[in-house]
C-alpha atoms as a PDB file:
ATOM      1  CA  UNK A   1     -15.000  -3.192  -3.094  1.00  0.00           C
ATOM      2  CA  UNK A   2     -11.977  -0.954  -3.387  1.00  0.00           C
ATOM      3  CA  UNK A   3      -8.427  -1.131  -4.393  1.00  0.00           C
ATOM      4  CA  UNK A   4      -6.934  -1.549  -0.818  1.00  0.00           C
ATOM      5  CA  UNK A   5      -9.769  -4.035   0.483  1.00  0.00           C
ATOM      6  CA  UNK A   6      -9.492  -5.952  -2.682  1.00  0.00           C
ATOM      7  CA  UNK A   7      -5.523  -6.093  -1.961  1.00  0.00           C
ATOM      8  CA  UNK A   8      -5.759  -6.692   2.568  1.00  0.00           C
ATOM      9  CA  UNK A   9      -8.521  -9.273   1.195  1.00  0.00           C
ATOM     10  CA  UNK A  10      -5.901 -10.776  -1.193  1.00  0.00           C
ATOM     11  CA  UNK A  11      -3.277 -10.340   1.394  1.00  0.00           C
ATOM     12  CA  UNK A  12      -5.083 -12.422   4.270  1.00  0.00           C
ATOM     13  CA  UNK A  13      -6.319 -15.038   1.875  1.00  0.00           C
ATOM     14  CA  UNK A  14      -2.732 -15.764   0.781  1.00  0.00           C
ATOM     15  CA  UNK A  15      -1.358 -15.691   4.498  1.00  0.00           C
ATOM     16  CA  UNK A  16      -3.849 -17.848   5.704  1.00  0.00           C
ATOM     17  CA  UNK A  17      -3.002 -20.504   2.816  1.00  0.00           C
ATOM     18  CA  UNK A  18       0.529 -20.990   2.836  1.00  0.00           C
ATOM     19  CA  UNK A  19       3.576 -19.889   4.727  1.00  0.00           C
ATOM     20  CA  UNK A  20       5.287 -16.674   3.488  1.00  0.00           C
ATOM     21  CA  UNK A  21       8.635 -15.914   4.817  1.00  0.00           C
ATOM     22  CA  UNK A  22       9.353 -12.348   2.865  1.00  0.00           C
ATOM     23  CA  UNK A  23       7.550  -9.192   1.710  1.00  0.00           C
ATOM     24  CA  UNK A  24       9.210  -9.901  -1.251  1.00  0.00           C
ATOM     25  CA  UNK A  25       7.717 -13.340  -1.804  1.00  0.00           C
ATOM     26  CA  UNK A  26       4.240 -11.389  -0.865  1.00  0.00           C
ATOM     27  CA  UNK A  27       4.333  -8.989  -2.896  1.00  0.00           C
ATOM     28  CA  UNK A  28       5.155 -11.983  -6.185  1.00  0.00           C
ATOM     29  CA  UNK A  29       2.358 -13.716  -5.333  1.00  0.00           C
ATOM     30  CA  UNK A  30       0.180 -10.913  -4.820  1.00  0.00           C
ATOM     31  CA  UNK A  31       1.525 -10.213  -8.202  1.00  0.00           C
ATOM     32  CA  UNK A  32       0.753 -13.511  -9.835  1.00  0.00           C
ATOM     33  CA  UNK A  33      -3.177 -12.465  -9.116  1.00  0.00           C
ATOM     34  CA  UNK A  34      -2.896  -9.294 -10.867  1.00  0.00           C
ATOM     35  CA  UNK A  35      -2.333  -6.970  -7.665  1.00  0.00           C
ATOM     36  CA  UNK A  36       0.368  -4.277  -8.215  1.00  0.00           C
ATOM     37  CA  UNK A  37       1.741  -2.606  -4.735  1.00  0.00           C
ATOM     38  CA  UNK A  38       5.147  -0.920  -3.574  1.00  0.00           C
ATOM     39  CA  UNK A  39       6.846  -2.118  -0.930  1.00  0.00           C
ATOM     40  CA  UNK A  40       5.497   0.840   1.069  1.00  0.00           C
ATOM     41  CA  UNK A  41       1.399   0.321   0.819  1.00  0.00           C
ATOM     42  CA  UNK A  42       2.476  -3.655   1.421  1.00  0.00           C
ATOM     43  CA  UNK A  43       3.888  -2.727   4.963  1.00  0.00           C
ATOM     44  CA  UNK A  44       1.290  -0.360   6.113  1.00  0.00           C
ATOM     45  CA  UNK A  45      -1.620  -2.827   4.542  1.00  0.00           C
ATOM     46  CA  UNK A  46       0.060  -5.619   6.691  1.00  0.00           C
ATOM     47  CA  UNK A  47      -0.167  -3.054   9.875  1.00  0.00           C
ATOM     48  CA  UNK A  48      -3.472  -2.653   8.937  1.00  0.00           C
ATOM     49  CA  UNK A  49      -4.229  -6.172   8.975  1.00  0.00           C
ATOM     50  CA  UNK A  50      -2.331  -6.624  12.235  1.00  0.00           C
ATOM     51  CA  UNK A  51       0.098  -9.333   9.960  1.00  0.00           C
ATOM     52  CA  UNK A  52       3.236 -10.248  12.541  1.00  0.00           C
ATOM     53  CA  UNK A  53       6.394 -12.080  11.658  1.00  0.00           C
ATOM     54  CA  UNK A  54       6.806 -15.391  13.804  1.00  0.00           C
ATOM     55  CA  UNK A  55       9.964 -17.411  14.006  1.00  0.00           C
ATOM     56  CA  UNK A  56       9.444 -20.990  13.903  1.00  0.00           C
ATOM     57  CA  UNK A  57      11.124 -24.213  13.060  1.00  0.00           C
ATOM     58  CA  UNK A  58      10.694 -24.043   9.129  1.00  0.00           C
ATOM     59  CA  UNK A  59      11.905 -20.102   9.549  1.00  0.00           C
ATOM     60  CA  UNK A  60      10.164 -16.694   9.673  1.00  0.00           C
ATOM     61  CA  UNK A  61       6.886 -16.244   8.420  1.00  0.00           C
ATOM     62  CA  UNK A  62       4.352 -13.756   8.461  1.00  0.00           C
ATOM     63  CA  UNK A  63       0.622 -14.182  10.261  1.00  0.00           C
ATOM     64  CA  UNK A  64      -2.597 -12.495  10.735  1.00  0.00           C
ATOM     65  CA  UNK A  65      -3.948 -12.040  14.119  1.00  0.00           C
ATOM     66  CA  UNK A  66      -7.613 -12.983  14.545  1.00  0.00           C
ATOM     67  CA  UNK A  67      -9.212  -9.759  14.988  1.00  0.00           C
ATOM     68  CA  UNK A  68      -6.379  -7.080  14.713  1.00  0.00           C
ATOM     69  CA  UNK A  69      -8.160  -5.385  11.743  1.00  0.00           C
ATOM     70  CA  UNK A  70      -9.310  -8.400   9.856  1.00  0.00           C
ATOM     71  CA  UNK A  71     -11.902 -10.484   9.015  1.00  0.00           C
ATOM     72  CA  UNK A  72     -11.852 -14.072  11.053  1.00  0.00           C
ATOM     73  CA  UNK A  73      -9.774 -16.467   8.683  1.00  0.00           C
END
C-alpha cells in the first residue's frame, strides 16, 4: 500500500471513530500514528476522500461521505 492510501486509510479510520472539529486536530492525531503531512496534502487527501465539514450541536466537525472516493466505513 502506498504513502497516500496508507494516510486517506488513516484519515477515514480516525473520522469515522471520533469527532474532529479542525485540520489541525487531524493532522495531531494523524501524527500520534506516525503519519507526517502538510496542511496542503491534508486538504486535497480530504477532497479526495469526499471529507465535508458539518455543523452540529457539539460544533463543526468533519465527515466522510459513503462513497465519495472511499471505502464504506
Amino acid at each position: 500500500m502506498g504513502g497516500s492510501d496508507a494516510r486517506r486509510d488513516a484519515i477515514r479510520e480516525i473520522l469515522a471513530k471520533a469527532p474532529v472539529a479542525s485540520q489541525g486536530e487531524l493532522l495531531r492525531r494523524l501524527g500520534a500514528r506516525g503519519i507526517r503531512a502538510s496542511q496542503a496534502t491534508l486538504s486535497r487527501d480530504m477532497t479526495a476522500l469526499g471529507v465535508r465539514r458539518a455543523v452540529g450541536a457539539n460544533g463543526p466537525r468533519y465527515l466522510v461521505e459513503a462513497g465519495g472516493g472511499t471505502l464504506p466505513l
